[in-house]
N, C-alpha and C. Protein backbone atom coordinates (compact mmCIF):
# COMPACT_ATOMS: atom_id res chain seq x y z
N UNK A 1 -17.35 36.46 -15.64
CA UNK A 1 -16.58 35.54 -16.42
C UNK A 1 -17.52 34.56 -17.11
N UNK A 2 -17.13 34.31 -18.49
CA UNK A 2 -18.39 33.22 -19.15
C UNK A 2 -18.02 31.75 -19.27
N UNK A 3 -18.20 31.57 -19.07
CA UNK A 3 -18.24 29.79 -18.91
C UNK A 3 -19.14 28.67 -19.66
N UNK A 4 -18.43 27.07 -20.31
CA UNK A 4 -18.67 27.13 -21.28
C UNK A 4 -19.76 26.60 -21.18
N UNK A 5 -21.42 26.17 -21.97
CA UNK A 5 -22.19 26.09 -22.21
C UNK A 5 -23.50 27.03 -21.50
N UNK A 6 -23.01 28.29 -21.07
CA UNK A 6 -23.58 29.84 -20.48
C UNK A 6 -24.20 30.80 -21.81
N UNK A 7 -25.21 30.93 -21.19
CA UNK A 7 -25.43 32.22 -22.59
C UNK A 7 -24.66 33.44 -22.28
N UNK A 8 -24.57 33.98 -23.31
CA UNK A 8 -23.22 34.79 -23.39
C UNK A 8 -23.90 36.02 -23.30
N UNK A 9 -23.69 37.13 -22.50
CA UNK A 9 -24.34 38.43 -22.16
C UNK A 9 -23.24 39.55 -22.35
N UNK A 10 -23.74 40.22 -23.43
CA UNK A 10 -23.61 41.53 -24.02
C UNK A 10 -23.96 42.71 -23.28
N UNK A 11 -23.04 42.96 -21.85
CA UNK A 11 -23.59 44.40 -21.68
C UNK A 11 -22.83 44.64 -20.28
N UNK A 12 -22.44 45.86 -20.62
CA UNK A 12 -21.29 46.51 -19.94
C UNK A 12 -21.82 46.09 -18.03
N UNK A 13 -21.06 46.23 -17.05
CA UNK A 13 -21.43 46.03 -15.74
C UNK A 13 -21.73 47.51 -15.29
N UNK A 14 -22.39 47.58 -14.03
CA UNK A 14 -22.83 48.82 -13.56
C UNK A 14 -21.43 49.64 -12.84
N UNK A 15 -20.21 48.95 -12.69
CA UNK A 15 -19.36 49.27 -12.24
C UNK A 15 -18.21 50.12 -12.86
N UNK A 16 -17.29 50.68 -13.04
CA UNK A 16 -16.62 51.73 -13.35
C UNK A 16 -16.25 51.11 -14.87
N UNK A 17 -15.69 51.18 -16.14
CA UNK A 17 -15.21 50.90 -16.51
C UNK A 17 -13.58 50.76 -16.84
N UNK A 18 -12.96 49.74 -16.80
CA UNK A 18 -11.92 49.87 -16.46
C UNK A 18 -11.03 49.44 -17.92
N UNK A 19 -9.47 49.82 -18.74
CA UNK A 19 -9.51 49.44 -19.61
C UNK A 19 -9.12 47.82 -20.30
N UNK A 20 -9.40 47.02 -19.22
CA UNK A 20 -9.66 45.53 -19.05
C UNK A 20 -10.88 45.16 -19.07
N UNK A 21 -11.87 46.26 -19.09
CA UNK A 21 -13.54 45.67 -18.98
C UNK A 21 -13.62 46.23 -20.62
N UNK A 22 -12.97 47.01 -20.74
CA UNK A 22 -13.20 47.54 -22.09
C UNK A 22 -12.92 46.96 -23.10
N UNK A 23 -11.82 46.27 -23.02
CA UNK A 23 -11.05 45.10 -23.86
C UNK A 23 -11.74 44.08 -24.07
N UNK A 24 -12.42 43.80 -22.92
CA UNK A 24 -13.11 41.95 -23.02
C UNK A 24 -14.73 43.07 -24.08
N UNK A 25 -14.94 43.43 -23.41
CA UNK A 25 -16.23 44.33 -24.03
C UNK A 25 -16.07 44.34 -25.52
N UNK A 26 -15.02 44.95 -25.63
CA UNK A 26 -14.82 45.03 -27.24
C UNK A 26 -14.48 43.64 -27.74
N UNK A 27 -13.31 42.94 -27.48
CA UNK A 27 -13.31 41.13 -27.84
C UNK A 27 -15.02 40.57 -27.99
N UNK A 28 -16.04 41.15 -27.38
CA UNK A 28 -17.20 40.23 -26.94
C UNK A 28 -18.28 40.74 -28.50
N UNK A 29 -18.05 41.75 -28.66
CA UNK A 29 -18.60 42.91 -29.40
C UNK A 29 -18.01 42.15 -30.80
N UNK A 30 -16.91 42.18 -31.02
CA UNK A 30 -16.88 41.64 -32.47
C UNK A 30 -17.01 40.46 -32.93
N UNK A 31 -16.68 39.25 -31.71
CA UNK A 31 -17.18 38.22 -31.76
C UNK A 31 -18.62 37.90 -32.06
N UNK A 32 -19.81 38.82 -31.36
CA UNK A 32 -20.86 39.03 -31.88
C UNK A 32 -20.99 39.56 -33.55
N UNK A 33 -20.32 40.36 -33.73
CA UNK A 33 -20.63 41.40 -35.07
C UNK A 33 -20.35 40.29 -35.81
N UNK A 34 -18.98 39.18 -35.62
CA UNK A 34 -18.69 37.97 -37.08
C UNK A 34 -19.36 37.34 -37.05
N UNK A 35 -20.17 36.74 -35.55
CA UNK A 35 -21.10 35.34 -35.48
C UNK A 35 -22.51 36.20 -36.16
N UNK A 36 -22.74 37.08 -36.06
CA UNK A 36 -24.30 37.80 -36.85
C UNK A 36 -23.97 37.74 -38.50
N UNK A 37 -22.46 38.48 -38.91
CA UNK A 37 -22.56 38.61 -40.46
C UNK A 37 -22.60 37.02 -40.92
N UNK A 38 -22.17 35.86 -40.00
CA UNK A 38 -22.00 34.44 -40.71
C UNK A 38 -23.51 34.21 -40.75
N UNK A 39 -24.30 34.62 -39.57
CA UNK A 39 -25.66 33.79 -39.84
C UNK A 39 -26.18 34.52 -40.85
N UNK A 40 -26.29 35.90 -41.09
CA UNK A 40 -26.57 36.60 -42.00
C UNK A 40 -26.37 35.84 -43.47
N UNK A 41 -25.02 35.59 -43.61
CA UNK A 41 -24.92 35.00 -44.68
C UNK A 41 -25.00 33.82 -45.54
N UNK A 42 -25.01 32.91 -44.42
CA UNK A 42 -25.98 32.19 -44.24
C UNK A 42 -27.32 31.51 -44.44
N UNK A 43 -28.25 32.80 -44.18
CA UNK A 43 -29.21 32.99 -44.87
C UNK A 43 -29.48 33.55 -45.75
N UNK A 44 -28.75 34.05 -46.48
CA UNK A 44 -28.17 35.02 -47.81
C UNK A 44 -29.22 36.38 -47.79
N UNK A 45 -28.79 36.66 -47.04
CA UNK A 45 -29.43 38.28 -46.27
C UNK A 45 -28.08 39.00 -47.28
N UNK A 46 -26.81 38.51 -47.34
CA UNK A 46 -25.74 39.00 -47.93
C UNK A 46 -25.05 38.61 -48.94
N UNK A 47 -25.25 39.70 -50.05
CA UNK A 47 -24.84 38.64 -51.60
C UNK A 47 -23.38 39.05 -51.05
N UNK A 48 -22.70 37.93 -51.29
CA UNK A 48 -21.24 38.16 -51.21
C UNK A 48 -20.54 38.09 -52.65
């Protein structure tokens, strides 16, 4: 569970996957993918 001022860790557990680990996994996953295209753009890596 992440908690707030925790660095936030990207990566599946060694344990079964279940489709509640999969869910937060994926929630965690795109939250990453928008916070990368903003810094990206940001730094205008991306003509928009």
């Amino acid at each position: 569970m992440r908690r707030e001022g925790m660095k936030e860790e990207l990566s599946l557990p060694p344990r079964p996957i279940t489709r509640s680990r999969a869910k937060k996994f994926k929630e965690s996953l795109q939250i990453y993918g928008g916070k990368l295209l903003q810094h990206m753009e940001d730094q205008d890596f991306i003509k928009a």
